[in-house]
C-alpha atoms as a PDB file:
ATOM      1  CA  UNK A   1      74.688  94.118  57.138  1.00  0.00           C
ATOM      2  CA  UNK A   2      77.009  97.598  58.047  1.00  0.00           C
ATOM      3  CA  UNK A   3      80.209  97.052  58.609  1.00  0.00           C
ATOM      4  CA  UNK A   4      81.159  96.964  62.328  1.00  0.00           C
ATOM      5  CA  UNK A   5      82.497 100.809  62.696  1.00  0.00           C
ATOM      6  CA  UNK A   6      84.223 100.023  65.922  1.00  0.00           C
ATOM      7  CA  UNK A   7      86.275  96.885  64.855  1.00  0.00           C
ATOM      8  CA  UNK A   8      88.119  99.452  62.378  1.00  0.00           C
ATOM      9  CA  UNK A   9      87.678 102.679  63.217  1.00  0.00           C
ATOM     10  CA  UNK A  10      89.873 105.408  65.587  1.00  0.00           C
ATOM     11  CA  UNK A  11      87.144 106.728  67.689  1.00  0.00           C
ATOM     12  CA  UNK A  12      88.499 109.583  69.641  1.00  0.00           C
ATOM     13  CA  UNK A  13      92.368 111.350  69.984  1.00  0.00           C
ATOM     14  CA  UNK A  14      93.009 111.574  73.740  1.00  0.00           C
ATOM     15  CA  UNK A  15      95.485 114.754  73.936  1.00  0.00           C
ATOM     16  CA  UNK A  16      98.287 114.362  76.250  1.00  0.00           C
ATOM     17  CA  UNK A  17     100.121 117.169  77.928  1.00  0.00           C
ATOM     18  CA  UNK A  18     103.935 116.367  76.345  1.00  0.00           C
ATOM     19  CA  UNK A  19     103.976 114.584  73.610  1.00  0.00           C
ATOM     20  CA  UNK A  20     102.289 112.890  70.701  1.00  0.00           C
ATOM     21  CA  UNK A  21      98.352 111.697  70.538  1.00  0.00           C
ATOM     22  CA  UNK A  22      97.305 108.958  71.679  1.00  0.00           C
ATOM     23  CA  UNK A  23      94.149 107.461  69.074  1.00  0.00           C
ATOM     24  CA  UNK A  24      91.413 105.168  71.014  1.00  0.00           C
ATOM     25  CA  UNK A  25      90.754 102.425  70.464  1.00  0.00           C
ATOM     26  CA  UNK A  26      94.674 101.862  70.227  1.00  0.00           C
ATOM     27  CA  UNK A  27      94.785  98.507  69.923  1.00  0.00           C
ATOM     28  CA  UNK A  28      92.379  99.051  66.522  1.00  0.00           C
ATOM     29  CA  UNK A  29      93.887  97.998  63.138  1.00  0.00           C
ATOM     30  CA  UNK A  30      92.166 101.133  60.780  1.00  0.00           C
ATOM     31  CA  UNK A  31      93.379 100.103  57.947  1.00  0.00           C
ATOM     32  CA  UNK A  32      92.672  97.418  55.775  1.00  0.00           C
ATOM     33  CA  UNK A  33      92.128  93.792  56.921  1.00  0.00           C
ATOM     34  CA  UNK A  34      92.642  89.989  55.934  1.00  0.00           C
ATOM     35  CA  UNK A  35      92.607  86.987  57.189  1.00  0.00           C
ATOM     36  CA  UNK A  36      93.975  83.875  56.601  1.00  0.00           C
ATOM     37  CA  UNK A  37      92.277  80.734  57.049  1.00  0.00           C
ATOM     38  CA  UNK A  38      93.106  76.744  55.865  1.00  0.00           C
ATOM     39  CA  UNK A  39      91.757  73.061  56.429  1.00  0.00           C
ATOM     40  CA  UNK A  40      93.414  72.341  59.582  1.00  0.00           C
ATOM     41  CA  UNK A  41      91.637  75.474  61.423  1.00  0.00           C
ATOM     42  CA  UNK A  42      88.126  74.066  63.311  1.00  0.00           C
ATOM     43  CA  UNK A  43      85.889  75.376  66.689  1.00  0.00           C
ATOM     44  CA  UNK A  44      87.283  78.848  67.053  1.00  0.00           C
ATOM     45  CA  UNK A  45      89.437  78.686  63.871  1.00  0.00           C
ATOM     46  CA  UNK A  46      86.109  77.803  62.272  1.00  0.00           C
ATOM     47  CA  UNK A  47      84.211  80.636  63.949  1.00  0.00           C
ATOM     48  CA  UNK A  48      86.866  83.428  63.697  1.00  0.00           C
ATOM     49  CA  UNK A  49      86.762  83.723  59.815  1.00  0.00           C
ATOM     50  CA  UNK A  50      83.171  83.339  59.939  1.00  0.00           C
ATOM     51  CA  UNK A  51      82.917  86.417  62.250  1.00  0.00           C
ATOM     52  CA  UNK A  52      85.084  88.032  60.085  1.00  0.00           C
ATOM     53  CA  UNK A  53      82.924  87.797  57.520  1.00  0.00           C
ATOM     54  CA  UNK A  54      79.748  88.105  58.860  1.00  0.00           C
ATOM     55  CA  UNK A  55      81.502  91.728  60.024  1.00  0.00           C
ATOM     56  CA  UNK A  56      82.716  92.636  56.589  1.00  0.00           C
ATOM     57  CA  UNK A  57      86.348  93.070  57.918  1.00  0.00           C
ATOM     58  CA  UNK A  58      88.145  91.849  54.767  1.00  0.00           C
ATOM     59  CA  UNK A  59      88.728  88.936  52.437  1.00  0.00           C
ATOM     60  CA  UNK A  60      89.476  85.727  53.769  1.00  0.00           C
ATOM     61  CA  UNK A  61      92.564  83.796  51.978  1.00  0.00           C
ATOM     62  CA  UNK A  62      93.460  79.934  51.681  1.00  0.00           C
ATOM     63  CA  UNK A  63      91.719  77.130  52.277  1.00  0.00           C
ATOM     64  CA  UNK A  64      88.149  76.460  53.974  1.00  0.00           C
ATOM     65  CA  UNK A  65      88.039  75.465  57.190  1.00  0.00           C
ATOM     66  CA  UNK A  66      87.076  72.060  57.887  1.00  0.00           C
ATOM     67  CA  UNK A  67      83.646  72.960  59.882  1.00  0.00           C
ATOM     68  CA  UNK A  68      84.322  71.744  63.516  1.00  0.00           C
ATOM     69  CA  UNK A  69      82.170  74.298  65.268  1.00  0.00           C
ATOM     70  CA  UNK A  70      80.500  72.216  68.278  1.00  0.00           C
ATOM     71  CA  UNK A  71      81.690  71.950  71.752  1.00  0.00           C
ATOM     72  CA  UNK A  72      81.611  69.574  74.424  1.00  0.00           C
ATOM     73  CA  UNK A  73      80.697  71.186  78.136  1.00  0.00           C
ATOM     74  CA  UNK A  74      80.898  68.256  80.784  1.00  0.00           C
ATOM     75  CA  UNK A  75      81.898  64.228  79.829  1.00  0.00           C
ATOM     76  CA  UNK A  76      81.781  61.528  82.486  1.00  0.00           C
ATOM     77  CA  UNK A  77      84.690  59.786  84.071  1.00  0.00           C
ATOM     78  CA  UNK A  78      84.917  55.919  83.714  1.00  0.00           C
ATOM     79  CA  UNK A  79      85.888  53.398  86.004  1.00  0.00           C
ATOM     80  CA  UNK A  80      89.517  52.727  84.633  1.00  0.00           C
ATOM     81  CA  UNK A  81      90.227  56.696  84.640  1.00  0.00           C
ATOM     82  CA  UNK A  82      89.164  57.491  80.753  1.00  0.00           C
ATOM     83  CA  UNK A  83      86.801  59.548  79.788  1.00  0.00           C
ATOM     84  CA  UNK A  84      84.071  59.797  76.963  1.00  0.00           C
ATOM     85  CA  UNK A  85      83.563  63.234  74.998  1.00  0.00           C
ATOM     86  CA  UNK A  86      80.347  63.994  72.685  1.00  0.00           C
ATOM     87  CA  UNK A  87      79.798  67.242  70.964  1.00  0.00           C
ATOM     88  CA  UNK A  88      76.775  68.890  72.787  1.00  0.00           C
ATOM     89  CA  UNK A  89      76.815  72.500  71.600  1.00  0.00           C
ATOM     90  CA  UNK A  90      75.968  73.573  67.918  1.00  0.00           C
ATOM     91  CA  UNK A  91      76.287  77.300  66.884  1.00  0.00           C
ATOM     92  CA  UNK A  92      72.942  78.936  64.814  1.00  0.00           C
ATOM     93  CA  UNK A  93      71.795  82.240  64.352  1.00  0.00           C
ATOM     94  CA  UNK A  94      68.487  83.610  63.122  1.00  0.00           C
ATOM     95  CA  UNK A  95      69.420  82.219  59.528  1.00  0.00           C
ATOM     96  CA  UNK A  96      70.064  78.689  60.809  1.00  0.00           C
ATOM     97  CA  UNK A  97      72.856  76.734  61.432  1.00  0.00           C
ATOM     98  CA  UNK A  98      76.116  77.585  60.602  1.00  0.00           C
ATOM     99  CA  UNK A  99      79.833  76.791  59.895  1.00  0.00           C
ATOM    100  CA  UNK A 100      79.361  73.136  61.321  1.00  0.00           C
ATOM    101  CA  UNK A 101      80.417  69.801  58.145  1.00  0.00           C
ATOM    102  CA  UNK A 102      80.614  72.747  56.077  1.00  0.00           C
ATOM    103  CA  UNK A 103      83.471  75.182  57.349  1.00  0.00           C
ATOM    104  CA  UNK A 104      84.022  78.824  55.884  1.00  0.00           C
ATOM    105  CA  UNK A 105      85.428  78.958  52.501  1.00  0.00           C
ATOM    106  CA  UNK A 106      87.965  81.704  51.524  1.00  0.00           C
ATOM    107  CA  UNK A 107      87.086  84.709  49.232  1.00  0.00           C
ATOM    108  CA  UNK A 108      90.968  84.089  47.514  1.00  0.00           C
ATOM    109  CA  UNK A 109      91.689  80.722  47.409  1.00  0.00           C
ATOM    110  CA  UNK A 110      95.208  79.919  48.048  1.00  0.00           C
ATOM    111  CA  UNK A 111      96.718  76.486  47.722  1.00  0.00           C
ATOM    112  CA  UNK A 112      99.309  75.886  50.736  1.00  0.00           C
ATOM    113  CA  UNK A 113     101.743  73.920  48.175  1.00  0.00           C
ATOM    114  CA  UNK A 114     103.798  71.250  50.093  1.00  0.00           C
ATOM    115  CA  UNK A 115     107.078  71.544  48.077  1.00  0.00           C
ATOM    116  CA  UNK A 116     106.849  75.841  48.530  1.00  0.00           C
ATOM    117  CA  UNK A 117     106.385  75.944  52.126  1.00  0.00           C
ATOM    118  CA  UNK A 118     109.087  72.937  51.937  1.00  0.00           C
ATOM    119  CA  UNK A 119     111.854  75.728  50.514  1.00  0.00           C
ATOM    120  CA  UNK A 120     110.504  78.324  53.054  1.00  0.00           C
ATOM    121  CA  UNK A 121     107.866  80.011  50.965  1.00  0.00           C
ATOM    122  CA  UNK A 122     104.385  80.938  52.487  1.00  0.00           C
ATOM    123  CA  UNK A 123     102.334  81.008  49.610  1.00  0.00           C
ATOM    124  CA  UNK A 124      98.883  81.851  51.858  1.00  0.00           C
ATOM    125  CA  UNK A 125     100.757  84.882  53.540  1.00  0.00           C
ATOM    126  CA  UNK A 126     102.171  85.977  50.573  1.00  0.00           C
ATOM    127  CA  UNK A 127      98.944  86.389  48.863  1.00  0.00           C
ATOM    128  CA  UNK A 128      97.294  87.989  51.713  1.00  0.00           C
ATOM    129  CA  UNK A 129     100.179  90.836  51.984  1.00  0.00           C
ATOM    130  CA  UNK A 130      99.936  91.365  48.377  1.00  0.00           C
ATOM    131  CA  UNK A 131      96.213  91.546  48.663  1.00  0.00           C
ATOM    132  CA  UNK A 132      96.532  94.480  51.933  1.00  0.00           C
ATOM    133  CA  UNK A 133      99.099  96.081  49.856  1.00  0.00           C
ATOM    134  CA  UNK A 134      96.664  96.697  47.325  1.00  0.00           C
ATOM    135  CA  UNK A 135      93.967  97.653  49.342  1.00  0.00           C
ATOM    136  CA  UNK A 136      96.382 100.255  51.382  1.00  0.00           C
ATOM    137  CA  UNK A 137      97.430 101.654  47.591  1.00  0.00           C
ATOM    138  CA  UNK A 138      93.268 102.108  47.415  1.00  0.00           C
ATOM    139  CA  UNK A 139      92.044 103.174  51.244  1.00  0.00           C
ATOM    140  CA  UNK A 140      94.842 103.999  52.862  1.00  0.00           C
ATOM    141  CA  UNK A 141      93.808 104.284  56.343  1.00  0.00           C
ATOM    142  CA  UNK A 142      92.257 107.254  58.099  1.00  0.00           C
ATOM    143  CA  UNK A 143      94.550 109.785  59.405  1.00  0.00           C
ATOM    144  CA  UNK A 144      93.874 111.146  63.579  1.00  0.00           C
ATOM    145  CA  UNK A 145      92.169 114.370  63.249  1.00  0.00           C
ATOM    146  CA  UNK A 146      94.693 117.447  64.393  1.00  0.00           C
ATOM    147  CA  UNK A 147      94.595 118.452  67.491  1.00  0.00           C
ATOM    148  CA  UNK A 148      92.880 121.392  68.348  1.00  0.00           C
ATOM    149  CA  UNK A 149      93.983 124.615  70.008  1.00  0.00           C
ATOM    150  CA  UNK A 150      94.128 123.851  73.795  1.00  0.00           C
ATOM    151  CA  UNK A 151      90.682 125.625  75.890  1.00  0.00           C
ATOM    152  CA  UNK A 152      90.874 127.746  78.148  1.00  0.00           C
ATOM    153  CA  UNK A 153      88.679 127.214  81.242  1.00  0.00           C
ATOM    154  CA  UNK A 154      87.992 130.163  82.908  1.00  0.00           C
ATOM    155  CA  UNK A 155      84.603 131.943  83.603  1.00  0.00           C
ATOM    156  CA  UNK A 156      83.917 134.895  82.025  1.00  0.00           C
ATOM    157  CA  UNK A 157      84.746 137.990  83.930  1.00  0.00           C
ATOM    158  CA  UNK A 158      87.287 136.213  86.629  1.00  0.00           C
ATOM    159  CA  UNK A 159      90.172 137.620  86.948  1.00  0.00           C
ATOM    160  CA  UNK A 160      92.833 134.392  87.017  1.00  0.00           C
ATOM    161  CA  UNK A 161      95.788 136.531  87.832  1.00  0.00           C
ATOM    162  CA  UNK A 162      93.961 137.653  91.192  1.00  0.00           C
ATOM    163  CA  UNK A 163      94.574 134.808  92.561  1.00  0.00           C
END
């Protein structure tokens, strides 16, 4: 599987007239990723990470998900005003089903100790910033090309000040 280039990359420099670059996509992280993920996260918290993965973004740290990906589209209304929900939506792809009783498991696994996030501590965060410092240390990312001399648009053999 390649990596997905555009989920990480700084595609173009748009020059401004005053002032500094501006890199597209802006909203792209270019440097190194990781996620976090724990037994609690399900549906999109289950698919996210599994994304993630499947895109080769980064390591995921903590706990594996607990593997709630279905979904429920329409349920019926009863007579006293309740309603009933079943799952009707599963998520495959060409390698079968996925995520669903079995959840993504983390590449650093990363117990979320009771009595440490009791005293403040975030033992799952700390871990993952320890593991994107390293990786910054390694592939730090890419730096915005420089920008190049300005062009100057003007057809050969007009004379601009004639006008």
């Amino acid at each position: 599987m390649r990596r997905c280039r555009v989920c990480w990359s700084i595609l173009t420099v748009v020059a401004t007239r005053h002032g500094e670059p501006i890199r597209t996509p802006n909203a792209a992280i270019p440097g190194p990723k990781v996620m976090i993920i724990d037994e609690t996260a399900g549906s999109g918290g289950d698919l996210l990470p599994w994304m993630f993965r499947k895109f080769h973004l980064g390591p995921l740290v903590g706990k594996r998900t607990w593997g709630g990906l279905v979904g429920i589209l329409g349920f019926p209304m009863l007579m006293d005003g309740g309603s009933v929900t079943a799952p009707d939506l599963a998520v495959f792809t060409d390698e079968g089903w996925v995520v669903e009783n079995v959840g993504v498991a983390p590449d650093i696994e990363v117990e979320q100790d009771p009595a440490a996030v009791a005293a403040g501590k975030d033992p799952q965060l700390d871990r993952a910033i320890d593991v994107v410092i390293e990786a910054l240390a390694k592939n730090p990312p890419p730096k915005a090309p420089q920008r190049p001399t300005f062009p100057v648009r003007v057809r050969p053999g007009s004379d601009v000040r004639a006008r």
